[in-house]
PDB file of N, CA and C in Angstrom:
ATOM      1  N   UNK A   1      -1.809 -18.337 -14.915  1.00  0.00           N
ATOM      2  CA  UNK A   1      -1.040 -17.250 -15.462  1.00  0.00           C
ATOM      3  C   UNK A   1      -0.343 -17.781 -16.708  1.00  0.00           C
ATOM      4  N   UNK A   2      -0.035 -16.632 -17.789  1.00  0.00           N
ATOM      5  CA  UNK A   2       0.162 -17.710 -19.027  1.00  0.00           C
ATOM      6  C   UNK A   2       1.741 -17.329 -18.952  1.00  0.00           C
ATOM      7  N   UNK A   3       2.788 -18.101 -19.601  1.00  0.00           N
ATOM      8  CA  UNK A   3       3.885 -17.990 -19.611  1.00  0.00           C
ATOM      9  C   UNK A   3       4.412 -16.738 -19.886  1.00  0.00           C
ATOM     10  N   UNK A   4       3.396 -16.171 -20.874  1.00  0.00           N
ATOM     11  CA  UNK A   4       4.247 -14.508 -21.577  1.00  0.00           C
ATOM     12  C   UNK A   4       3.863 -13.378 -20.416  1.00  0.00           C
ATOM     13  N   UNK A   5       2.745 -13.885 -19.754  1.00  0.00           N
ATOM     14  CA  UNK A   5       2.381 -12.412 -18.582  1.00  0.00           C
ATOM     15  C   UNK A   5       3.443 -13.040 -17.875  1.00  0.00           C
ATOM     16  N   UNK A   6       3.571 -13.882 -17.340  1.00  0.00           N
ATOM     17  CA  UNK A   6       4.373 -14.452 -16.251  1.00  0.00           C
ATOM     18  C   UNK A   6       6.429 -13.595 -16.763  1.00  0.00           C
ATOM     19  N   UNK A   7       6.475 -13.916 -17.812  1.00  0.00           N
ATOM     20  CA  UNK A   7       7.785 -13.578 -18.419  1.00  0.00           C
ATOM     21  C   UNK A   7       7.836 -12.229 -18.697  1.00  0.00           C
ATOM     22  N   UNK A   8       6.562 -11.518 -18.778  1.00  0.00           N
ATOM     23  CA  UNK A   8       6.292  -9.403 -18.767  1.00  0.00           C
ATOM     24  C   UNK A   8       6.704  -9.251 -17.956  1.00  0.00           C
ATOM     25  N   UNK A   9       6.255  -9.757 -16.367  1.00  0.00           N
ATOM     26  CA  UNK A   9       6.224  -9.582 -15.018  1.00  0.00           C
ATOM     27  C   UNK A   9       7.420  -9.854 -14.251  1.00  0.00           C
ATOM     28  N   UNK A  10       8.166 -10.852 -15.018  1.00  0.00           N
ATOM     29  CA  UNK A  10       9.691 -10.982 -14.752  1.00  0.00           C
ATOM     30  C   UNK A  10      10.810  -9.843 -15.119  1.00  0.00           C
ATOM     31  N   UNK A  11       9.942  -9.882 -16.478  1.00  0.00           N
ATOM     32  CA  UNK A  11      10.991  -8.533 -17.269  1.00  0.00           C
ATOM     33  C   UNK A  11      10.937  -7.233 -16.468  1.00  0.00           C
ATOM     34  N   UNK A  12       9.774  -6.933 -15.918  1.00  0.00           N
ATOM     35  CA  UNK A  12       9.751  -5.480 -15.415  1.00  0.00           C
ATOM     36  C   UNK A  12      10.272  -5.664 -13.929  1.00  0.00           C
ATOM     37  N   UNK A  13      10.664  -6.817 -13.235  1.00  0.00           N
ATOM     38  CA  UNK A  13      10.926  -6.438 -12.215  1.00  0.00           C
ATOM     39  C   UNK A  13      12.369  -6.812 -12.623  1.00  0.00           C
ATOM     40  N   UNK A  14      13.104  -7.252 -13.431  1.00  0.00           N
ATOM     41  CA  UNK A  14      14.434  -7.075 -13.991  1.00  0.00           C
ATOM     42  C   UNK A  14      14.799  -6.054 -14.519  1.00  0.00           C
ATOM     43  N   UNK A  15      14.618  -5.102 -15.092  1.00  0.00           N
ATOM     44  CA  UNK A  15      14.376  -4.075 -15.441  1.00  0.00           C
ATOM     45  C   UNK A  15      14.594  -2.767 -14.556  1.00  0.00           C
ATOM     46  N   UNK A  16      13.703  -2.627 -13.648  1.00  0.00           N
ATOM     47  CA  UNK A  16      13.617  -2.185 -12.310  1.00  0.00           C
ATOM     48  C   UNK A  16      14.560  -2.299 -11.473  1.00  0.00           C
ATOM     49  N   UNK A  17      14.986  -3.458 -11.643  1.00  0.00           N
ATOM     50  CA  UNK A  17      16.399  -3.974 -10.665  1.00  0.00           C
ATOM     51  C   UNK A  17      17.756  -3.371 -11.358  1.00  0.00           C
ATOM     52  N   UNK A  18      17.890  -3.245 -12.454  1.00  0.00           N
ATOM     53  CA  UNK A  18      19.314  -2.869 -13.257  1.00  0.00           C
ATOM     54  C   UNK A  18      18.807  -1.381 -13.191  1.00  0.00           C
ATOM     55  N   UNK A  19      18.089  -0.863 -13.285  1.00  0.00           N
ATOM     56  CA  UNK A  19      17.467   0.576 -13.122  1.00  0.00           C
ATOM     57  C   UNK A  19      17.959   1.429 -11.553  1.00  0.00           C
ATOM     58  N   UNK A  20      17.725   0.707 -10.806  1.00  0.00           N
ATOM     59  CA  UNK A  20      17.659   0.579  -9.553  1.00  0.00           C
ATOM     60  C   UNK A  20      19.037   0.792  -9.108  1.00  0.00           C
ATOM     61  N   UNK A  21      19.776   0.191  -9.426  1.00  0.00           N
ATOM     62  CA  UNK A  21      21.895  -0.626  -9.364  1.00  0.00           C
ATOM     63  C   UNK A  21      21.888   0.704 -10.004  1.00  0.00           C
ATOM     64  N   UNK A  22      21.486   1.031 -11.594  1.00  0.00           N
ATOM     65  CA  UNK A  22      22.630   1.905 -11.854  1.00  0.00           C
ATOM     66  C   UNK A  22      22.146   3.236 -11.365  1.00  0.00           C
ATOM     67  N   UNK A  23      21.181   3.613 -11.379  1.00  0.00           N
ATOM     68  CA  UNK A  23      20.873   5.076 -10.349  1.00  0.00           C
ATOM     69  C   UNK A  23      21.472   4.886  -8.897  1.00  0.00           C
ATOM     70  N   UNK A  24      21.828   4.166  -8.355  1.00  0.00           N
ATOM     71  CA  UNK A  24      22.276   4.236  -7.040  1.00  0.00           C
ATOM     72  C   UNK A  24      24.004   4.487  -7.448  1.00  0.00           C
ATOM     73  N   UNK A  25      24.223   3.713  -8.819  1.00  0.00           N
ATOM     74  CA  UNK A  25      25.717   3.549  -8.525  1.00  0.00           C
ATOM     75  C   UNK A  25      26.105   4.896  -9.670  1.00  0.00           C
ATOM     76  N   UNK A  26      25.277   5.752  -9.971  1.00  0.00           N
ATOM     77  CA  UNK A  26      25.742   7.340 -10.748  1.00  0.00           C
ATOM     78  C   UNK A  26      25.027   8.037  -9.787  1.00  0.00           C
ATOM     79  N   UNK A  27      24.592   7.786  -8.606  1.00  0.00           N
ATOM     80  CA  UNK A  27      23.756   9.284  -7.836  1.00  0.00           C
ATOM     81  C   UNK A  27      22.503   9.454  -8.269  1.00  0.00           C
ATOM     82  N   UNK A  28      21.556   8.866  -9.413  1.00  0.00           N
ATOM     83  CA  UNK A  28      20.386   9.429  -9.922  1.00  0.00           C
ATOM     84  C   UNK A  28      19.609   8.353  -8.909  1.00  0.00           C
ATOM     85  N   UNK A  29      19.090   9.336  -8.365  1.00  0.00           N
ATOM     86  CA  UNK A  29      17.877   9.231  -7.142  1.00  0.00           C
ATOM     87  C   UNK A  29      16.677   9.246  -8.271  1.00  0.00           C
ATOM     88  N   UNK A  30      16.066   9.790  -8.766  1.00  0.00           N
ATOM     89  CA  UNK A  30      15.030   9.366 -10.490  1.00  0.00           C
ATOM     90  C   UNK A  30      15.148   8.087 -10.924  1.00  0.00           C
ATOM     91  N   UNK A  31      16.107   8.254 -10.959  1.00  0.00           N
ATOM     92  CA  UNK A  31      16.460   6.923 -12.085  1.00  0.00           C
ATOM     93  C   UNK A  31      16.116   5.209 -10.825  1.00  0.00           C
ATOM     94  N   UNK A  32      16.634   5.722  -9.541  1.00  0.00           N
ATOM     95  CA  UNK A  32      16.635   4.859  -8.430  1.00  0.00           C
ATOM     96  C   UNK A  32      15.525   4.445  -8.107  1.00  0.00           C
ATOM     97  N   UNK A  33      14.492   5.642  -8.066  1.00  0.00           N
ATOM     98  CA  UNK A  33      13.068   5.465  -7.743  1.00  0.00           C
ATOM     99  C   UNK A  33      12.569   4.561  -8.758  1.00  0.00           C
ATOM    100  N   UNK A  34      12.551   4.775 -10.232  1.00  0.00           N
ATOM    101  CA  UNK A  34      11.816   4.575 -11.409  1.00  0.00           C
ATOM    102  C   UNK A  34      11.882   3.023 -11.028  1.00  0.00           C
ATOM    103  N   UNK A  35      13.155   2.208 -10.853  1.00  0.00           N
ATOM    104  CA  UNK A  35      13.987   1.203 -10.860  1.00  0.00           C
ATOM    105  C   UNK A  35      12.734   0.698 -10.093  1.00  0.00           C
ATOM    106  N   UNK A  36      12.921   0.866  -8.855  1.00  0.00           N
ATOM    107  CA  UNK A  36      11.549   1.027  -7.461  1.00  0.00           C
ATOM    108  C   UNK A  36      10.396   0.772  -7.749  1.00  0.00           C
ATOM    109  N   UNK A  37       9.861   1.612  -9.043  1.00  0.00           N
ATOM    110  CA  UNK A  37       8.443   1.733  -9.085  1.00  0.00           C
ATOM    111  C   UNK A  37       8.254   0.171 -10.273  1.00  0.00           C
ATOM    112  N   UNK A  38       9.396   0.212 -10.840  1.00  0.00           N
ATOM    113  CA  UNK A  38       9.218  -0.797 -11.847  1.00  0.00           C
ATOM    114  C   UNK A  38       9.153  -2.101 -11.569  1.00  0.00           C
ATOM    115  N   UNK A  39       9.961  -2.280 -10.455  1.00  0.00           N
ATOM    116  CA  UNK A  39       9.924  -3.484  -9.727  1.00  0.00           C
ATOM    117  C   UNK A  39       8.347  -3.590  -8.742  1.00  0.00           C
ATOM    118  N   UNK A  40       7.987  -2.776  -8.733  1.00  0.00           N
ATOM    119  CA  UNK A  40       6.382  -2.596  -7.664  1.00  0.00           C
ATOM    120  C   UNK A  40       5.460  -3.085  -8.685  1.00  0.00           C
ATOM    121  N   UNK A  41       5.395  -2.653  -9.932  1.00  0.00           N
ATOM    122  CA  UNK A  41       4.464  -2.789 -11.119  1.00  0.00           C
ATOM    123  C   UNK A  41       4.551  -4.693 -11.569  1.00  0.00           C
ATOM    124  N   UNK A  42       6.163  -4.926 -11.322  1.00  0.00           N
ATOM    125  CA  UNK A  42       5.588  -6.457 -11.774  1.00  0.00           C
ATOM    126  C   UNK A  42       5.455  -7.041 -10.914  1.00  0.00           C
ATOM    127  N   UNK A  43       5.450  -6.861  -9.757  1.00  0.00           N
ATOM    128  CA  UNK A  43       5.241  -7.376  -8.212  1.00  0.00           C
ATOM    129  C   UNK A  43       3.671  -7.696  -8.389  1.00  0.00           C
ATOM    130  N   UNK A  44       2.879  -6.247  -8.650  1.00  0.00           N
ATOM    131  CA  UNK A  44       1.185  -6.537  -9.045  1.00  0.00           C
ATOM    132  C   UNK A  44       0.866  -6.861  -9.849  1.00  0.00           C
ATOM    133  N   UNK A  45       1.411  -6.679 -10.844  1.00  0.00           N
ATOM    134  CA  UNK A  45       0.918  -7.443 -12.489  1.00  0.00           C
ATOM    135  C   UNK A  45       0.898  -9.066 -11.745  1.00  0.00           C
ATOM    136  N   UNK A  46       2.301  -9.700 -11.010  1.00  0.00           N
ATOM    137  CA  UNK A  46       2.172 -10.861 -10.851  1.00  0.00           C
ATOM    138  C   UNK A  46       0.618 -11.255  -9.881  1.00  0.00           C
ATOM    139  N   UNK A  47       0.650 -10.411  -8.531  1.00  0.00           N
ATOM    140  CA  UNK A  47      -0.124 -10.820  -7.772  1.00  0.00           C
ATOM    141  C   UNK A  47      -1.485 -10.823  -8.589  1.00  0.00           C
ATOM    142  N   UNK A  48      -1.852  -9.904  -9.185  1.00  0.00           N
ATOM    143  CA  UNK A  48      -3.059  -9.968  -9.952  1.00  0.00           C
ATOM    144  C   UNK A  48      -3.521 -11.382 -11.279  1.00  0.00           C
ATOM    145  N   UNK A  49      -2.499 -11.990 -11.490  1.00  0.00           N
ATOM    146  CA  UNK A  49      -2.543 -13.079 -12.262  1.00  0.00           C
ATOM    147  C   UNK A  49      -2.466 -13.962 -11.368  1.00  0.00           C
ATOM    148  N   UNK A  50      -1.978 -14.078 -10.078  1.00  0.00           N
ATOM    149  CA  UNK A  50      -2.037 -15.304  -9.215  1.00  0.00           C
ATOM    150  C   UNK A  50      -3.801 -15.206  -8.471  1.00  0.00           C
ATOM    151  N   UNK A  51      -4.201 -13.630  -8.148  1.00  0.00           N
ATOM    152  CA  UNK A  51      -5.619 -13.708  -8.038  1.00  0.00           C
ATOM    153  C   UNK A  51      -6.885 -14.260  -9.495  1.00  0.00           C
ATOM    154  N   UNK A  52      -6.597 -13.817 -10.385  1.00  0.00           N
ATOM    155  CA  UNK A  52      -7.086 -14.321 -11.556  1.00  0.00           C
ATOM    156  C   UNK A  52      -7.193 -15.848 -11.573  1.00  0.00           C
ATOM    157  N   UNK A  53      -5.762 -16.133 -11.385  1.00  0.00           N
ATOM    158  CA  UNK A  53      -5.732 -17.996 -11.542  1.00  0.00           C
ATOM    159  C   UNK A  53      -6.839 -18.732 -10.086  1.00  0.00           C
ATOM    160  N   UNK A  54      -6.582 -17.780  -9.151  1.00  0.00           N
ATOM    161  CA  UNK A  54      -7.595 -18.628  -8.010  1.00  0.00           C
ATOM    162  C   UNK A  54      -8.967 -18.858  -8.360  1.00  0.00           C
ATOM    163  N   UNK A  55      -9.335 -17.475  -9.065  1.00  0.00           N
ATOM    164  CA  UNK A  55     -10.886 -17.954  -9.585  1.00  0.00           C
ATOM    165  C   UNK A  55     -11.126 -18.568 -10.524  1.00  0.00           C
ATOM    166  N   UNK A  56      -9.935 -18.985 -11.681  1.00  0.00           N
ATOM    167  CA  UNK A  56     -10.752 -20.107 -12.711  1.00  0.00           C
ATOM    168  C   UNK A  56     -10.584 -21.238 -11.846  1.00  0.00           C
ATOM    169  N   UNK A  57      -9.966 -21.670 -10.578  1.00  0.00           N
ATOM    170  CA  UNK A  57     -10.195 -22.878 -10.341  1.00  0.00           C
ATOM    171  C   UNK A  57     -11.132 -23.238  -9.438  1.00  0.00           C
TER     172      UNK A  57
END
């Protein structure tokens, strides 16, 4: 996995997480989910680069 996917995949599940905090802490259930979904997206972006890396080796 190269450092910058690795550091995308960080960002979006950071992202997701402050997304997440502040829809819970104003009531936006949207905004809570999004937070949710964003953190799910770099969850697979990661797993999919850790499957990638198994087959070049």
């Amino acid at each position: 996995m190269s450092t910058s996917d690795k550091a995308e995949n960080t960002a979006d599940k950071i992202k997701g997480k402050v997304k997440e905090t502040v829809g819970k802490a104003v009531g936006n259930e949207r905004l809570e989910a999004e937070g949710k979904t964003d953190q799910a997206k770099g969850d697979l972006k990661q797993a999919g680069e850790h499957v990638k890396d198994a087959f070049k080796h």
